[in-house]
C-alpha atoms as a PDB file:
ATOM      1  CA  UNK A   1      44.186  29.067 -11.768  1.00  0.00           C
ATOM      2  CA  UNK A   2      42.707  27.935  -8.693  1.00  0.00           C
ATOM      3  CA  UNK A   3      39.215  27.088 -10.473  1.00  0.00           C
ATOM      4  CA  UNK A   4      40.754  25.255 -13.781  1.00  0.00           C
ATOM      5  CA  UNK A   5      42.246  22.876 -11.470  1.00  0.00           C
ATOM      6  CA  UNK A   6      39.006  21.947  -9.048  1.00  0.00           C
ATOM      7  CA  UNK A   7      37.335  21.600 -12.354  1.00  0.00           C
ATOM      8  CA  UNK A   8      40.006  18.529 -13.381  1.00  0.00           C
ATOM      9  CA  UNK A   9      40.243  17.170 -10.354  1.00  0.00           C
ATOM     10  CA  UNK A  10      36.077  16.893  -9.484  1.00  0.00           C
ATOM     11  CA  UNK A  11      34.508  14.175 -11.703  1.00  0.00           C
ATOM     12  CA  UNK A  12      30.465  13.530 -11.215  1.00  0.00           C
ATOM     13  CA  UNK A  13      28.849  11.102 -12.708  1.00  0.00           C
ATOM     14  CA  UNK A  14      24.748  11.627 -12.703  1.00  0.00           C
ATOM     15  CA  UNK A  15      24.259   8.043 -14.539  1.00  0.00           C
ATOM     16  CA  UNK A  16      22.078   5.516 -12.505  1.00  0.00           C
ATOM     17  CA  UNK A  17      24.481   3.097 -10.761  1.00  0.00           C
ATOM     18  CA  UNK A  18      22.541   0.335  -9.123  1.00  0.00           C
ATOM     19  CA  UNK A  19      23.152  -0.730  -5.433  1.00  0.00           C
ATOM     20  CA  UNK A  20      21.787  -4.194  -5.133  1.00  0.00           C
ATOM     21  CA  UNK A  21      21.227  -3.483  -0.810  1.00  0.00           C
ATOM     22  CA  UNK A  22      18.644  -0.986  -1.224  1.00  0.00           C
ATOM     23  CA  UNK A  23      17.455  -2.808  -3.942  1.00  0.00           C
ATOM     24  CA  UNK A  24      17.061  -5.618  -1.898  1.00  0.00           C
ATOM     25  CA  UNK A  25      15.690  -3.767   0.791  1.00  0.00           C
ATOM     26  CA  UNK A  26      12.888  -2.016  -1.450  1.00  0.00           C
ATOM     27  CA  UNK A  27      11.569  -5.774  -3.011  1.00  0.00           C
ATOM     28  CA  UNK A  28      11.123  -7.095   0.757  1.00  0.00           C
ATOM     29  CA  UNK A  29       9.130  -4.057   1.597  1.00  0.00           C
ATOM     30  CA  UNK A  30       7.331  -4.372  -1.604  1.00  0.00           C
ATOM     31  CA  UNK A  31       7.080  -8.275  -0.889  1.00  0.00           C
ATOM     32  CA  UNK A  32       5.673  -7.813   2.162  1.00  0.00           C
ATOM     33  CA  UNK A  33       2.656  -5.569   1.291  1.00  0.00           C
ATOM     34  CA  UNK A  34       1.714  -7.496  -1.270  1.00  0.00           C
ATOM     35  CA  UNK A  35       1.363 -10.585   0.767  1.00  0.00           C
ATOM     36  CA  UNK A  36      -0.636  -8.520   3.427  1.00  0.00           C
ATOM     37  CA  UNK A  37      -2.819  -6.953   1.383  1.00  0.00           C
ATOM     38  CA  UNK A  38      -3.257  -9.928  -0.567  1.00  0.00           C
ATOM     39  CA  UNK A  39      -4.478 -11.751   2.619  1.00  0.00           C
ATOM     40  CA  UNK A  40      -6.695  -8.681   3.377  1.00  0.00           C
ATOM     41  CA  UNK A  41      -8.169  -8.815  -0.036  1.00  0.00           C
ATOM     42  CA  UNK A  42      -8.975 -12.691   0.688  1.00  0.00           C
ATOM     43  CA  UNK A  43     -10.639 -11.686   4.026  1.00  0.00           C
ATOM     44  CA  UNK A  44     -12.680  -9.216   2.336  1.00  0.00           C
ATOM     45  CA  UNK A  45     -13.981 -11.447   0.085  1.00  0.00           C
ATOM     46  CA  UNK A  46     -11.843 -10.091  -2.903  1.00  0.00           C
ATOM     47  CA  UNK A  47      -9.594 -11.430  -5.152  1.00  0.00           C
ATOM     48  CA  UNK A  48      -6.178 -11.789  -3.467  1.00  0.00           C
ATOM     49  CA  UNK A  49      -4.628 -11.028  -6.940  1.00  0.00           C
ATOM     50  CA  UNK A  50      -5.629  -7.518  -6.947  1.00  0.00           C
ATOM     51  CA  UNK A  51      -2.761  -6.781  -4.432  1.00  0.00           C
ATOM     52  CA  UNK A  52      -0.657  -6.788  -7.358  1.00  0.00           C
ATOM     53  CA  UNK A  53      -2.101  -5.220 -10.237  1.00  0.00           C
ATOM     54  CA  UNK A  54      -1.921  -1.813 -10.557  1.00  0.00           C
ATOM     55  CA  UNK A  55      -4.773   0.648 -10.269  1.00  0.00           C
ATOM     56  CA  UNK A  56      -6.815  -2.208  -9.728  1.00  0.00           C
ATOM     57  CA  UNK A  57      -4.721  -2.510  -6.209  1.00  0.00           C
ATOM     58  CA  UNK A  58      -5.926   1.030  -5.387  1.00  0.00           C
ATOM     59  CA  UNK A  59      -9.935   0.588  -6.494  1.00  0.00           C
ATOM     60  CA  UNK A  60     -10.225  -3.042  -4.423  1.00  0.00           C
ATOM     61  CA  UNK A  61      -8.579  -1.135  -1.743  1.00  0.00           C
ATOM     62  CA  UNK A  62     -11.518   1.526  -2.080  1.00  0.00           C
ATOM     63  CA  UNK A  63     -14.450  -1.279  -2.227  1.00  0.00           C
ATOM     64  CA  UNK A  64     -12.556  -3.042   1.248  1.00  0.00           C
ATOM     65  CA  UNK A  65     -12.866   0.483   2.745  1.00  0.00           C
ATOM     66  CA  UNK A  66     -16.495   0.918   1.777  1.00  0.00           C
ATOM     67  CA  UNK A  67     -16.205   3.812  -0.598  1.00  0.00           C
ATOM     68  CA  UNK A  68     -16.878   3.552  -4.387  1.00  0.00           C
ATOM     69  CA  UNK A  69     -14.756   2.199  -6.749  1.00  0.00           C
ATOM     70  CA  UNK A  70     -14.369   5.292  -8.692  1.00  0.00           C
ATOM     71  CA  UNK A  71     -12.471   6.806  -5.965  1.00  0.00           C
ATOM     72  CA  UNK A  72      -8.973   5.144  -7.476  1.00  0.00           C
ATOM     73  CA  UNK A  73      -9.013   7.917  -9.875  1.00  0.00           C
ATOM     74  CA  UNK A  74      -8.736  10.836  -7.188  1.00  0.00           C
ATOM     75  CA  UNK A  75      -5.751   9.541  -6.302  1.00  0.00           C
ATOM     76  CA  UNK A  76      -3.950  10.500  -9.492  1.00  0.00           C
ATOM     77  CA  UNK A  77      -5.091  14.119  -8.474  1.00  0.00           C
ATOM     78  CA  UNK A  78      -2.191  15.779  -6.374  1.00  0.00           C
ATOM     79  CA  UNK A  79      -2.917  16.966  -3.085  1.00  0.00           C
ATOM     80  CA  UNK A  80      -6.801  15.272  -3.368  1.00  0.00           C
ATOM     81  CA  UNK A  81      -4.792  12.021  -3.131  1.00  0.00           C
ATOM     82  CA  UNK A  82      -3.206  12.701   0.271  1.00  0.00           C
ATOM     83  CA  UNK A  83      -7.133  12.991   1.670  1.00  0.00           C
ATOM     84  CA  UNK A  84      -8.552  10.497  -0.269  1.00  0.00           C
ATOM     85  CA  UNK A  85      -5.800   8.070   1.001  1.00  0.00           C
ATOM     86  CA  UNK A  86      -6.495   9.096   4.630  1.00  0.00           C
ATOM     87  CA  UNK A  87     -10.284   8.168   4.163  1.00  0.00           C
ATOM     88  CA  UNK A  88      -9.649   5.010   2.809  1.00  0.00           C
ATOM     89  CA  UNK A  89      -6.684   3.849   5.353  1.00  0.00           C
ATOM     90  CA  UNK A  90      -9.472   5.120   7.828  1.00  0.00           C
ATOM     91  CA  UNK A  91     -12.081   3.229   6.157  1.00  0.00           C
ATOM     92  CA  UNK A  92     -10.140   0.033   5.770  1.00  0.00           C
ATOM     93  CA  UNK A  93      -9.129  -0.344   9.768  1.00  0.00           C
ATOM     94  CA  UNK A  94     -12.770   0.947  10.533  1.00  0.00           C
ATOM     95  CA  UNK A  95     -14.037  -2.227   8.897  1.00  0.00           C
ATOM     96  CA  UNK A  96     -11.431  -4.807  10.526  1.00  0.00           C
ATOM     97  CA  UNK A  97     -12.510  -3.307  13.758  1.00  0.00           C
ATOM     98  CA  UNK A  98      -9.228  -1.038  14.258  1.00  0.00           C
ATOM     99  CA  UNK A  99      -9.186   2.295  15.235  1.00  0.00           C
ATOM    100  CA  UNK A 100      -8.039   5.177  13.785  1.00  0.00           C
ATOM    101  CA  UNK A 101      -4.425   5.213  15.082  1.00  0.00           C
ATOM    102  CA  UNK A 102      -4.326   1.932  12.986  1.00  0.00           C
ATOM    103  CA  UNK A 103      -5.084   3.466  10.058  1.00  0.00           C
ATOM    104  CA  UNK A 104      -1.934   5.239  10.137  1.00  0.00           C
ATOM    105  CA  UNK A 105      -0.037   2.223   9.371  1.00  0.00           C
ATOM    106  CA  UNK A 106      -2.082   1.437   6.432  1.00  0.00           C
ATOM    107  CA  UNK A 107      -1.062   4.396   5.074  1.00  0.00           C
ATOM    108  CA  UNK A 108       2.576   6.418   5.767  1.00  0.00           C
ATOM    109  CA  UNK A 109       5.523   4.787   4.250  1.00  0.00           C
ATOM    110  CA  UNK A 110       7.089   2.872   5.350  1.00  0.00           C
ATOM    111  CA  UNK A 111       4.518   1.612   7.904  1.00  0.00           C
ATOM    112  CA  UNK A 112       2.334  -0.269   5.414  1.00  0.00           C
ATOM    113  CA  UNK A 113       4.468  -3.197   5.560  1.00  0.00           C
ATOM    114  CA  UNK A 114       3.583  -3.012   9.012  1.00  0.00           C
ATOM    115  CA  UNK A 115      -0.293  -2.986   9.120  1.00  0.00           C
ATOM    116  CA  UNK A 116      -1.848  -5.096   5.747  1.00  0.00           C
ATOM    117  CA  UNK A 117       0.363  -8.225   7.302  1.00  0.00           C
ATOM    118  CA  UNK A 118      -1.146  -7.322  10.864  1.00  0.00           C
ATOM    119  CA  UNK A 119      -4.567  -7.298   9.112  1.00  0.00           C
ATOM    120  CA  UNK A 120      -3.808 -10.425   7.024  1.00  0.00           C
ATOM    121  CA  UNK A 121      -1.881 -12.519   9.313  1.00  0.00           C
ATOM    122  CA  UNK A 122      -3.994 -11.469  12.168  1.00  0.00           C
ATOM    123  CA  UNK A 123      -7.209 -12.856  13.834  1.00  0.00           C
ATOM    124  CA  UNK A 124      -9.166  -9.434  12.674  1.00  0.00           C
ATOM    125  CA  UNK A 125     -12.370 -10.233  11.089  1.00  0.00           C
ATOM    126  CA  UNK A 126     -13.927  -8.030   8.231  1.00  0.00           C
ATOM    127  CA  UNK A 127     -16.934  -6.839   9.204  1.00  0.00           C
ATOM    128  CA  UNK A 128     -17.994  -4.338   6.420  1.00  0.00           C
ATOM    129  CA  UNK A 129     -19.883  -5.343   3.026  1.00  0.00           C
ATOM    130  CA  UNK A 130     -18.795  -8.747   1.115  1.00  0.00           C
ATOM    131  CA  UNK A 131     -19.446  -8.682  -2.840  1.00  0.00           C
ATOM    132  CA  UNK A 132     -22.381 -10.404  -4.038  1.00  0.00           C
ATOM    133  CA  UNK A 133     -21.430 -14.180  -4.841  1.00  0.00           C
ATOM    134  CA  UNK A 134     -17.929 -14.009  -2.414  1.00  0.00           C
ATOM    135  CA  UNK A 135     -16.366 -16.910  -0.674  1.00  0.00           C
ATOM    136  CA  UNK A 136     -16.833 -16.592   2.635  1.00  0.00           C
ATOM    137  CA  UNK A 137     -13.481 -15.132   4.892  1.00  0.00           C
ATOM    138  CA  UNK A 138      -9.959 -16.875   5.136  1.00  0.00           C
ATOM    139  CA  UNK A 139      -8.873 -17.547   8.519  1.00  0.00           C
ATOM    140  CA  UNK A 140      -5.017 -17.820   8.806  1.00  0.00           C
END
């Protein structure tokens, strides 16, 4: 008896239900990594675009860093991803002249909407290689 009547008196609904404040929330953190890695693309000498296309995010990200562009496709392999996105955080505050310790924002949510703005807002220089034909840096 005691069962049959938590079982009417508990109702769960799995469906989605939206909450428009974490929704919110998530499109200004999104918002704001775009716009800094947009501006870090531009100081590279890449297309700011790329910031917001995906995949092609993730290989421009690998060319600022120095590494081939054929790394994008480790990181759809689990656990290689987690290194391969070290190296290129690494890579990409190694060639604005940041340290290591920096490259930790670049990379563990939620602190990338920390560093790209640093590195696009900021007065860091890129100082790895430009693509052939690029327009020389944007200074903010």
């Amino acid at each position: 008896m005691f069962t049959s009547v938590l079982a009417e008196t508990s109702s769960y609904s799995y469906s989605y239900q939206f909450d428009p404040v974490s929704s919110l929330f998530s499109f200004v953190i999104w918002v704001l990594i775009v716009v800094g890695m947009w501006l870090t693309f531009l100081k590279a000498g890449r297309r700011g675009w790329a910031a917001i296309i995906p995949f092609y995010n993730i290989y421009t990200l690998c060319k600022v860093a120095g590494k081939p562009g054929w790394w994008w496709i480790l990181y759809i392999i689990p656990i290689v991803n987690i290194v391969i996105g070290i190296i290129v955080a690494l890579g990409v505050a190694r060639n604005f002249g940041k340290g290591g310790a920096f490259g930790f924002f670049l990379l563990f949510w939620p602190l990338p909407f920390i560093g790209y703005p640093i590195l696009g807002f900021g007065s860091d220089q890129y100082v790895g290689e430009r693509p052939a034909g690029s327009a020389p840096a944007v200074t903010i």
